[in-house]
C-alpha atoms as a PDB file:
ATOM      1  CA  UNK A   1      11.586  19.881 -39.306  1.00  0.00           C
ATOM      2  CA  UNK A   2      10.882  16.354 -37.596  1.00  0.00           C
ATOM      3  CA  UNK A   3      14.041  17.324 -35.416  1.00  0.00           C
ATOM      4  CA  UNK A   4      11.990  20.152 -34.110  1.00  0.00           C
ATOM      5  CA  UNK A   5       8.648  18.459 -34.082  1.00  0.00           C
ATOM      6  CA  UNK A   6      10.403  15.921 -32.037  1.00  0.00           C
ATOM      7  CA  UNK A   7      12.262  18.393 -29.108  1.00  0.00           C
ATOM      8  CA  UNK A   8       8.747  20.178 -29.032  1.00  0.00           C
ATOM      9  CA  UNK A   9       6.930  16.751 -28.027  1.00  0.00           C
ATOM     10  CA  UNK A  10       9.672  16.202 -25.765  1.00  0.00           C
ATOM     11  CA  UNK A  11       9.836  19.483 -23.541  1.00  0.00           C
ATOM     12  CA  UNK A  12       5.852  19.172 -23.705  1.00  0.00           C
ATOM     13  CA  UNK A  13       6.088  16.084 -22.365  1.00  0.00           C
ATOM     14  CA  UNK A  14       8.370  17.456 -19.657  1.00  0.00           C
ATOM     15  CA  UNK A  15       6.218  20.250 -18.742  1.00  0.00           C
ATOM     16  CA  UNK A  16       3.126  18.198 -18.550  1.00  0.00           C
ATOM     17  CA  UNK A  17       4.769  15.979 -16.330  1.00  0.00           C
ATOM     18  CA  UNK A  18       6.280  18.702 -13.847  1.00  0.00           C
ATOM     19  CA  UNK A  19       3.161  20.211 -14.061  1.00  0.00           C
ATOM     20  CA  UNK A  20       1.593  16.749 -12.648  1.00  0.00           C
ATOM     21  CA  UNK A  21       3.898  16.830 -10.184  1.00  0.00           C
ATOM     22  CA  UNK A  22       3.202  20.044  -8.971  1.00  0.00           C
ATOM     23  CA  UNK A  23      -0.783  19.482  -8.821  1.00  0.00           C
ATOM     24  CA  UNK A  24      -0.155  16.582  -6.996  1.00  0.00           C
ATOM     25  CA  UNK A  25       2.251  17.735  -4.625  1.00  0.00           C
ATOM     26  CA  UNK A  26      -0.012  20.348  -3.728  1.00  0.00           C
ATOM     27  CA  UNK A  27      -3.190  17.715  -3.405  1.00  0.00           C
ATOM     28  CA  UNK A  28      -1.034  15.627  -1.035  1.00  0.00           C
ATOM     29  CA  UNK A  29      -0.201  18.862   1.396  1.00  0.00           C
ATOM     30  CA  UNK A  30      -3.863  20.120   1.345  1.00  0.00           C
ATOM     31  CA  UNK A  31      -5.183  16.850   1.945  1.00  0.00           C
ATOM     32  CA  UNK A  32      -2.991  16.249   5.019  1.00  0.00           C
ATOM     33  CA  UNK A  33      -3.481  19.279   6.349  1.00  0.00           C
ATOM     34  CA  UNK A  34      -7.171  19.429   5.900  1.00  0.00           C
ATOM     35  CA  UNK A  35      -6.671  15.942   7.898  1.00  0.00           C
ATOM     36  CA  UNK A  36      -5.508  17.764  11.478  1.00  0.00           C
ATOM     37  CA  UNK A  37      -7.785  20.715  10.875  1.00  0.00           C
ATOM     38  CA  UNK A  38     -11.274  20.795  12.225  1.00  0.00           C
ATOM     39  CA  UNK A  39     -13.600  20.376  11.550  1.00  0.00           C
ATOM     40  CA  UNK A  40     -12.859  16.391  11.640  1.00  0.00           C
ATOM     41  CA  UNK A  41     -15.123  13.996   9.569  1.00  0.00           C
ATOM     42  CA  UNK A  42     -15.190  10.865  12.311  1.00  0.00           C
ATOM     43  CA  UNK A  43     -18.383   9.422  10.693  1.00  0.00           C
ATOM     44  CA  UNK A  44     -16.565   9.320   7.013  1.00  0.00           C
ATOM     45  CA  UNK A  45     -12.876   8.565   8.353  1.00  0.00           C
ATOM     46  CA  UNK A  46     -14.536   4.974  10.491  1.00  0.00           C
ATOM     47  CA  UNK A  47     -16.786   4.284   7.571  1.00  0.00           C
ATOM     48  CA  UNK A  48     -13.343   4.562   5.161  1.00  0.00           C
ATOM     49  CA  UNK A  49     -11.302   2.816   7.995  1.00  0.00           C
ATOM     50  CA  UNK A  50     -14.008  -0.247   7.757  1.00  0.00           C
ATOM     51  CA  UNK A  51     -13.429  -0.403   3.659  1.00  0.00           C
ATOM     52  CA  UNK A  52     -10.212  -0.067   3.432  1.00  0.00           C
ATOM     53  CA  UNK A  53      -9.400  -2.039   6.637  1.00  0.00           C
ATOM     54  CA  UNK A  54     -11.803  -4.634   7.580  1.00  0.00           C
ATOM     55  CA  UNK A  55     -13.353  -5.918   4.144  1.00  0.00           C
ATOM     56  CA  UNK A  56      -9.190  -5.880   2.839  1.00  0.00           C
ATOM     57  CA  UNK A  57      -9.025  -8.305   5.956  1.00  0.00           C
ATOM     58  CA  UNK A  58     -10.185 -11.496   4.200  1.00  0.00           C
ATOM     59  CA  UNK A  59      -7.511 -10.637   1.283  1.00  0.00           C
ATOM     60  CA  UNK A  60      -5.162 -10.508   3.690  1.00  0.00           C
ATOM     61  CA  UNK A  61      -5.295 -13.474   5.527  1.00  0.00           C
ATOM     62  CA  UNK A  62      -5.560 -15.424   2.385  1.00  0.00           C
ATOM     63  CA  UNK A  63      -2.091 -13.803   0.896  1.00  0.00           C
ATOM     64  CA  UNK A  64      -0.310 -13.871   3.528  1.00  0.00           C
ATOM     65  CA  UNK A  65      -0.982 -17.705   4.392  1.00  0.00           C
ATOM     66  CA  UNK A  66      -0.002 -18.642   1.286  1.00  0.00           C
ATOM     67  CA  UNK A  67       3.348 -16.258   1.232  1.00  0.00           C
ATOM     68  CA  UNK A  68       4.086 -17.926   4.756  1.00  0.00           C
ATOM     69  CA  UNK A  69       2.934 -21.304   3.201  1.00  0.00           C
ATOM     70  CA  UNK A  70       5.630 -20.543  -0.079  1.00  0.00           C
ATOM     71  CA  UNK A  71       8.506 -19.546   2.351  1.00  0.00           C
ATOM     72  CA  UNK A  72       8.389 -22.162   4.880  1.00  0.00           C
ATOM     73  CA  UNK A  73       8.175 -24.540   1.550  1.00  0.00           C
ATOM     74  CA  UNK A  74      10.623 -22.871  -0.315  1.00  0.00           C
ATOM     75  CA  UNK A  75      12.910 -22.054   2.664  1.00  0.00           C
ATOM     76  CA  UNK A  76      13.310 -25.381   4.511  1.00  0.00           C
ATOM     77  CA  UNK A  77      14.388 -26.994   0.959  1.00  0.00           C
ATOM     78  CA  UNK A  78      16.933 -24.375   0.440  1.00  0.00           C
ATOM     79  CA  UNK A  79      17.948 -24.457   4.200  1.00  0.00           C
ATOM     80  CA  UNK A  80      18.154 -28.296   3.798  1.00  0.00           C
ATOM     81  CA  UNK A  81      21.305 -28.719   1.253  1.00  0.00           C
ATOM     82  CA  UNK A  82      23.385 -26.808   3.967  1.00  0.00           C
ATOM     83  CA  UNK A  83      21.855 -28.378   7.073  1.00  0.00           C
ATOM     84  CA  UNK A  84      20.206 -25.361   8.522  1.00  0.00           C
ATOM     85  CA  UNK A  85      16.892 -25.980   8.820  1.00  0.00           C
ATOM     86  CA  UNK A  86      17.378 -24.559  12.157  1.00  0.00           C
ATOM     87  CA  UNK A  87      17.547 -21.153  10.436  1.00  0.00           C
ATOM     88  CA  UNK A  88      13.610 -21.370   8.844  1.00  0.00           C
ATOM     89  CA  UNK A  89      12.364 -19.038  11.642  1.00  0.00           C
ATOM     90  CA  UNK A  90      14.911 -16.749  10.858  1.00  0.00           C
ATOM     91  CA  UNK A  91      14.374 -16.488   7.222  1.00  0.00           C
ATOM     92  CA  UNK A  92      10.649 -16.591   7.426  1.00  0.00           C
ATOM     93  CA  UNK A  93      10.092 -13.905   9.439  1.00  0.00           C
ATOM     94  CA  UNK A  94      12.723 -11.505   8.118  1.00  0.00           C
ATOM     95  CA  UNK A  95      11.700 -12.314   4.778  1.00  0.00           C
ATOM     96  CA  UNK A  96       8.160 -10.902   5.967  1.00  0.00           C
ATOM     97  CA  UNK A  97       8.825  -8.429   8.608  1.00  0.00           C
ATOM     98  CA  UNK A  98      11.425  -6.501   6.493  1.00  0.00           C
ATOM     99  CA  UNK A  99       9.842  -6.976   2.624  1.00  0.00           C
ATOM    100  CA  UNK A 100       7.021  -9.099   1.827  1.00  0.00           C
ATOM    101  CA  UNK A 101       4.780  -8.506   4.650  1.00  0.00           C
ATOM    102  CA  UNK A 102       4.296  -4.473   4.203  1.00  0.00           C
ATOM    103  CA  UNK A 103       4.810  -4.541   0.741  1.00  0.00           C
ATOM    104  CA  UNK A 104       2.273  -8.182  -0.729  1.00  0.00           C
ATOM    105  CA  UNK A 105      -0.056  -5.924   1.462  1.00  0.00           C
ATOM    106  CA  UNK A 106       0.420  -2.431   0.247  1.00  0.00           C
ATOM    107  CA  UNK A 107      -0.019  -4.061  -3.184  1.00  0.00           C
ATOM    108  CA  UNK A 108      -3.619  -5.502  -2.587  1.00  0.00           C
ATOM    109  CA  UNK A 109      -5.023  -3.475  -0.573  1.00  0.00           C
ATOM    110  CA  UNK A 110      -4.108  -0.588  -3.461  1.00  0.00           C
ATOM    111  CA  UNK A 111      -5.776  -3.742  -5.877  1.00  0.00           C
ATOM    112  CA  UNK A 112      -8.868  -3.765  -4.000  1.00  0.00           C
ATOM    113  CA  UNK A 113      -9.448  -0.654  -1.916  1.00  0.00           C
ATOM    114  CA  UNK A 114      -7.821   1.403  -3.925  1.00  0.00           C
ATOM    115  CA  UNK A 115      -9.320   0.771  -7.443  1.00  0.00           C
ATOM    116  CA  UNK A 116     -12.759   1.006  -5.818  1.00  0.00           C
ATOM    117  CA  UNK A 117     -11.238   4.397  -4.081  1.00  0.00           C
ATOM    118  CA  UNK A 118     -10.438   5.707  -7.587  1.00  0.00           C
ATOM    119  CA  UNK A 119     -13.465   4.326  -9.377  1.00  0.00           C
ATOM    120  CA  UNK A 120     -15.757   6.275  -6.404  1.00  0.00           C
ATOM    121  CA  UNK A 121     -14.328   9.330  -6.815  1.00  0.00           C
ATOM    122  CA  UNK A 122     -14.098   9.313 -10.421  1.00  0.00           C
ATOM    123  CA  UNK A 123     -17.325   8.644 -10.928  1.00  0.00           C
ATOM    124  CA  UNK A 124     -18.278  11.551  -8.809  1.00  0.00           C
ATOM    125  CA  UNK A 125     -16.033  13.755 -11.130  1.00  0.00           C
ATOM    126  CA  UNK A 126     -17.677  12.595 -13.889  1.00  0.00           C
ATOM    127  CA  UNK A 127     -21.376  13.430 -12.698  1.00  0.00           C
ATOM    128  CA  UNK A 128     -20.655  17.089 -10.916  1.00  0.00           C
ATOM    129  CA  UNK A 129     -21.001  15.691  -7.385  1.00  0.00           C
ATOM    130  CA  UNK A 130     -17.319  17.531  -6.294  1.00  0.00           C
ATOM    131  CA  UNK A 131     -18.643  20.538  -7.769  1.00  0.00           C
ATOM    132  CA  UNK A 132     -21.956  20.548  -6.216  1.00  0.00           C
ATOM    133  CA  UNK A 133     -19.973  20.271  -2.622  1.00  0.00           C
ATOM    134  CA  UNK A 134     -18.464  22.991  -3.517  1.00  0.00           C
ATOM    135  CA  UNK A 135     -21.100  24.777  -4.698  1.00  0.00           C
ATOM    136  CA  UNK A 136     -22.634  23.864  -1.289  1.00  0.00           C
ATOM    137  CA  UNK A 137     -19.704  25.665   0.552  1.00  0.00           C
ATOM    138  CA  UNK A 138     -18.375  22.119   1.455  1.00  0.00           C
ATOM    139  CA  UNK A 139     -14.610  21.339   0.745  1.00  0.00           C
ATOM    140  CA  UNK A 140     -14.410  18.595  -1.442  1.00  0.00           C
ATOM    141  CA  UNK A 141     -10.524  17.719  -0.472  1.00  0.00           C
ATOM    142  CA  UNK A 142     -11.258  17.767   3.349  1.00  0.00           C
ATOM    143  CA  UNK A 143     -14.825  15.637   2.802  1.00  0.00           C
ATOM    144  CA  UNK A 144     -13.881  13.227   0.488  1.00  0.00           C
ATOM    145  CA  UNK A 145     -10.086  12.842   0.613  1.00  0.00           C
ATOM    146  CA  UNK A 146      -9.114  13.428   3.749  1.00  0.00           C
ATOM    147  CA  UNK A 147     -11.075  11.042   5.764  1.00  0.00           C
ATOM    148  CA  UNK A 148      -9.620   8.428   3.158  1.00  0.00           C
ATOM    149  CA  UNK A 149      -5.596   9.452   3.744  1.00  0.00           C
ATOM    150  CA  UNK A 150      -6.488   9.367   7.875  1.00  0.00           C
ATOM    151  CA  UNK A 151      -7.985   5.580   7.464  1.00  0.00           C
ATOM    152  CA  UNK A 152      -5.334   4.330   5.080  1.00  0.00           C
ATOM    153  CA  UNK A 153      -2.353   5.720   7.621  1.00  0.00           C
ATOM    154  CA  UNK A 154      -4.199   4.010  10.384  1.00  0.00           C
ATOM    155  CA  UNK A 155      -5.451   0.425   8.214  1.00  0.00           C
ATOM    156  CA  UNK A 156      -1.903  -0.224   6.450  1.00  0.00           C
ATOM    157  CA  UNK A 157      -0.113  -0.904   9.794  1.00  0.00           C
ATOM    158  CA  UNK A 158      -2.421  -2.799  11.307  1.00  0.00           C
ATOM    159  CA  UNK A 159      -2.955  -5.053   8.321  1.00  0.00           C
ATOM    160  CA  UNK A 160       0.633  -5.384   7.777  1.00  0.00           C
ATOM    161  CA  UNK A 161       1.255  -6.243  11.130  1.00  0.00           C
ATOM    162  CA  UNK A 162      -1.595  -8.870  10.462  1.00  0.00           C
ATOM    163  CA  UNK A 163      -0.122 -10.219   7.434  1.00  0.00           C
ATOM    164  CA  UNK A 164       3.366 -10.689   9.271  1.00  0.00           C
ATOM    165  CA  UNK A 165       2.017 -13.096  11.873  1.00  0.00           C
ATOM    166  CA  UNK A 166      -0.242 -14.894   9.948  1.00  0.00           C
ATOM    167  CA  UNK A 167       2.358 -15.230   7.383  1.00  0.00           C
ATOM    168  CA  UNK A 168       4.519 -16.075  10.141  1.00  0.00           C
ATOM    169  CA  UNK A 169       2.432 -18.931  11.609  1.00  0.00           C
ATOM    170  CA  UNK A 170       1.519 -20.318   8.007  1.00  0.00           C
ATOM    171  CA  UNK A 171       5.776 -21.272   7.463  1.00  0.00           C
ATOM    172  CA  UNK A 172       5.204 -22.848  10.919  1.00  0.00           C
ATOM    173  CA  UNK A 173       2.539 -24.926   9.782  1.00  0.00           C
ATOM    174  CA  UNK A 174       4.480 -26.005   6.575  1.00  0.00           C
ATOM    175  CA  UNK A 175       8.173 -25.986   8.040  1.00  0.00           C
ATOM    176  CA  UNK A 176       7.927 -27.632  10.919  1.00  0.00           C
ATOM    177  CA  UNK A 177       3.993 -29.432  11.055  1.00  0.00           C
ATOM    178  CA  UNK A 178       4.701 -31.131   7.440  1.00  0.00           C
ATOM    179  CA  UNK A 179       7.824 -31.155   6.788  1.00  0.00           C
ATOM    180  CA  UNK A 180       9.679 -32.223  10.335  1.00  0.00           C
ATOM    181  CA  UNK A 181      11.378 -28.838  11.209  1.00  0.00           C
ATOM    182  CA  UNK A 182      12.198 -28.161  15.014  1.00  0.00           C
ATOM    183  CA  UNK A 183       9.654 -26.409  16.113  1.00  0.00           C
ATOM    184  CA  UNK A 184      11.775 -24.607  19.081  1.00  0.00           C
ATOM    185  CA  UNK A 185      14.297 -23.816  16.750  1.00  0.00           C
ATOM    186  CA  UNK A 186      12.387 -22.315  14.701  1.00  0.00           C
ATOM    187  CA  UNK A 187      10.471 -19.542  16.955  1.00  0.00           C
ATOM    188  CA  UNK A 188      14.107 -19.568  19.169  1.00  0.00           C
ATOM    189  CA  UNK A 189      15.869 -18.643  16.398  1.00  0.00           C
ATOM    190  CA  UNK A 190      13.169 -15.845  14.674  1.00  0.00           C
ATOM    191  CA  UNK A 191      13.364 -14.221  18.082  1.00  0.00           C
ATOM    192  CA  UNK A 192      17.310 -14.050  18.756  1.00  0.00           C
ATOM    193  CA  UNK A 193      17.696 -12.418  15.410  1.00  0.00           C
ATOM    194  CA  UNK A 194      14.436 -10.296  14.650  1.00  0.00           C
ATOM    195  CA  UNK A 195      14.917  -6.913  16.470  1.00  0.00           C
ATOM    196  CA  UNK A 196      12.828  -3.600  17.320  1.00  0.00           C
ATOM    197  CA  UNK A 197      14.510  -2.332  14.492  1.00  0.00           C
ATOM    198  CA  UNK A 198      13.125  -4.844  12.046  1.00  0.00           C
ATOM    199  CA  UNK A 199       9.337  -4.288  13.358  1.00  0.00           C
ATOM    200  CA  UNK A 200      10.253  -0.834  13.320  1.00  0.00           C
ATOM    201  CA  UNK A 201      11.030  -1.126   9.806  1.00  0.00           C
ATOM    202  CA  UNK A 202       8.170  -2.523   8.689  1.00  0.00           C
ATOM    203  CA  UNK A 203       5.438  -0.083  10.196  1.00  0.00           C
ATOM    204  CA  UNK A 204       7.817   3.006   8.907  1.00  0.00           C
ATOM    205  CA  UNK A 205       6.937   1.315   5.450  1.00  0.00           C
ATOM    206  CA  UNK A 206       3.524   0.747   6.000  1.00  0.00           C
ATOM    207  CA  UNK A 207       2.751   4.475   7.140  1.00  0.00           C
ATOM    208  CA  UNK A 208       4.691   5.263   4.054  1.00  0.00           C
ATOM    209  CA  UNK A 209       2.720   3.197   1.329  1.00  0.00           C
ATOM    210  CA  UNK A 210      -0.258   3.845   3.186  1.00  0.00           C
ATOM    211  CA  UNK A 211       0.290   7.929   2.323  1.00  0.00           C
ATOM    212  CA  UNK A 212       1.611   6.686  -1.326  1.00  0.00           C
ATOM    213  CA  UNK A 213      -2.050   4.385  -1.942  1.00  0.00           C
ATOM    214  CA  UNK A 214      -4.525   6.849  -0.985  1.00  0.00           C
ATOM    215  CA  UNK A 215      -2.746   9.857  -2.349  1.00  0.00           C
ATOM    216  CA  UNK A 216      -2.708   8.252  -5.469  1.00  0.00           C
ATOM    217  CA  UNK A 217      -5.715   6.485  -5.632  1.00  0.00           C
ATOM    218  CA  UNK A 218      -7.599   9.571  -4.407  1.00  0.00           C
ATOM    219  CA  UNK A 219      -5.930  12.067  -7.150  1.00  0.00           C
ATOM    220  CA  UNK A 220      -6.148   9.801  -9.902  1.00  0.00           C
ATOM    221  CA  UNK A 221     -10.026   9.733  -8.889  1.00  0.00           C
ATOM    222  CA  UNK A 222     -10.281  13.524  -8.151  1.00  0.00           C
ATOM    223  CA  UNK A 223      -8.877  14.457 -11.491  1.00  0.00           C
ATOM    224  CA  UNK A 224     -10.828  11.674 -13.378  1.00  0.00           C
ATOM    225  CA  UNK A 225     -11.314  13.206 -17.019  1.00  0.00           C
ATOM    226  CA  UNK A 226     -15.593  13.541 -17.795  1.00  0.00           C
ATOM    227  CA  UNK A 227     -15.191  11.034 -20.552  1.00  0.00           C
ATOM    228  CA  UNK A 228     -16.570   7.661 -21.648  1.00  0.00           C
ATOM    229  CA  UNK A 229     -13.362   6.443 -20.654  1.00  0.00           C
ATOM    230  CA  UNK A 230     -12.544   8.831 -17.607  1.00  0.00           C
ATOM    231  CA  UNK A 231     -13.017   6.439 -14.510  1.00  0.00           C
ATOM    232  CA  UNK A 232     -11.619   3.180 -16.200  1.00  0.00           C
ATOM    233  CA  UNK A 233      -8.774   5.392 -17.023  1.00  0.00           C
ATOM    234  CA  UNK A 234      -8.059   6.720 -13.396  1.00  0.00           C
ATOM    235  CA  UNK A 235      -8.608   3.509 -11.998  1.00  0.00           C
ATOM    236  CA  UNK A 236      -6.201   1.708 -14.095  1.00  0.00           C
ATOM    237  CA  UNK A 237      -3.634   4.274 -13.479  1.00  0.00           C
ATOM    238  CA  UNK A 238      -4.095   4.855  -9.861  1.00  0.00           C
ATOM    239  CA  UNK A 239      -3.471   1.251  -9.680  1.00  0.00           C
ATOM    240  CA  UNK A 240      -0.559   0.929 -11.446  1.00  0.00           C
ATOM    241  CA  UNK A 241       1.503   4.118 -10.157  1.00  0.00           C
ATOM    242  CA  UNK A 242       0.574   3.437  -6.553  1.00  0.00           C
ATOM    243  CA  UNK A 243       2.022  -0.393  -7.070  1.00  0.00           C
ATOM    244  CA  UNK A 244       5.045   1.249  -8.568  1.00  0.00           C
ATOM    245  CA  UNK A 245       5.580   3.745  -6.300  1.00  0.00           C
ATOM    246  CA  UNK A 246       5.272   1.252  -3.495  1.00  0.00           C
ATOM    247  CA  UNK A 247       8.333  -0.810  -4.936  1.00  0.00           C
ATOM    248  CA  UNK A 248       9.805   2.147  -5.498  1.00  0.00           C
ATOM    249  CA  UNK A 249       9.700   3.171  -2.110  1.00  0.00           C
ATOM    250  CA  UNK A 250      10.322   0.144  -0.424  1.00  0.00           C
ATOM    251  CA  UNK A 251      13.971  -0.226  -1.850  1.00  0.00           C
ATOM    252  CA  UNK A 252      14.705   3.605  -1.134  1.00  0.00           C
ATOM    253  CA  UNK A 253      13.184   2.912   2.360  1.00  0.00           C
ATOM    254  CA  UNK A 254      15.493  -0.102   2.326  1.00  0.00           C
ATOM    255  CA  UNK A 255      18.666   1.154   1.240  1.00  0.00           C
ATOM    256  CA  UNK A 256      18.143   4.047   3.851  1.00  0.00           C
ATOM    257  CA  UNK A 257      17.019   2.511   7.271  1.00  0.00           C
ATOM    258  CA  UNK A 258      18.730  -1.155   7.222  1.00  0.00           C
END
């Protein structure tokens, strides 16, 4: 009897989960699609682009000073014992370019945007606001998801691309400003060996986790349960899967275009 108690929990389990799958699946294809159909929402998608974008910007530049900061620390001591401090630029940037840039940003901008993106949303579950737009003739995915998938595939890149430099700049400062690096070296060096292919690389993964953080975020919020613990619930989780998914992706990514 437990033997059959147990394989019924399991292939429960199993369906539940395809059937997540499934629901969100079709959420992702109906929210990009409702994202290149008119009529477009500019008003929502440059008021989401300025939340997700420029008040993550502060976040940014603090993290990714202190990841420069860590590497140029971190680097030039390891570089030292084989007398290649000559290589810092090199391992700096391709340490951020390729990994830690898109993915240290991914990760809190899905902390901070994200939770708040979930939280939103959820809430409006919670008190009927999704079904009074649709009540209204107003389509809730195309009004309030949307416009939120459009700004995160334009603000990942350009934060990423933020994060490399300053990140960049910040293993400078250390490397080379406190601890005696060469200077010349160090930018002559990150230049011979960074290609297009590496900057490539990492705006590929930011339009990727960008897709992955609102998608996730947004459904976790959309499908908030109306319960006490609904929103807190959604939040958590859209936080958590999206981070996971993002590591996830970033060593298939990886594995696939280096």
């Amino acid at each position: 009897m437990q033997v059959v108690e147990f394989i019924e929990r399991v292939g429960a389990y199993i369906l539940d989960s395809i059937l997540a799958l499934g629901n969100f699946a079709l959420f992702l294809i109906r929210s990009l699609m409702y994202a290149v159909l008119p009529p477009y929402k500019l008003r929502l998608t440059l008021r989401q682009i300025r939340i997700i974008g420029a008040e993550s910007l502060m976040l940014i530049v603090l993290i990714s000073t202190f990841t420069g900061m860590v590497l140029g620390l971190q680097g030039y001591h390891t570089l030292h014992l084989f007398g290649a401090e000559d290589s810092l630029g090199t391992l700096v940037g391709l340490a951020l370019v390729r990994e830690l840039g898109p993915v240290l940003a991914a990760l809190m901008i899905a902390a901070r945007a994200g939770s708040a993106m979930a939280a939103e949303l959820g809430s409006m579950q919670a008190s009927e606001q999704i079904d009074a737009l649709t009540v209204m003739a107003i389509n809730p995915v195309q009004y309030l998801v949307s416009p939120r998938m459009i700004a995160g595939v334009v603000s990942f890149p350009i934060l990423t691309v933020i994060f490399n430099v300053i990140g960049i700049w910040a293993g400078y400062a250390v490397g080379c400003g406190l601890l005696g690096a060469s200077g010349g070296a160090y930018f002559n060096n990150l230049a011979a060996n960074m290609s297009r292919h590496d900057v490539a690389l990492t705006l590929y993964k930011a339009l990727v986790f960008g897709v992955v953080v609102m998608s996730v975020c947004c459904y976790k919020g959309y499908h908030a349960k109306r319960m006490a613990t609904g929103v807190s619930r959604a939040t958590t989780e859209a936080v958590v899967l999206s981070s996971v998914l993002v590591l996830a992706w970033d060593y298939f990514m990886g594995s696939i275009l280096l």
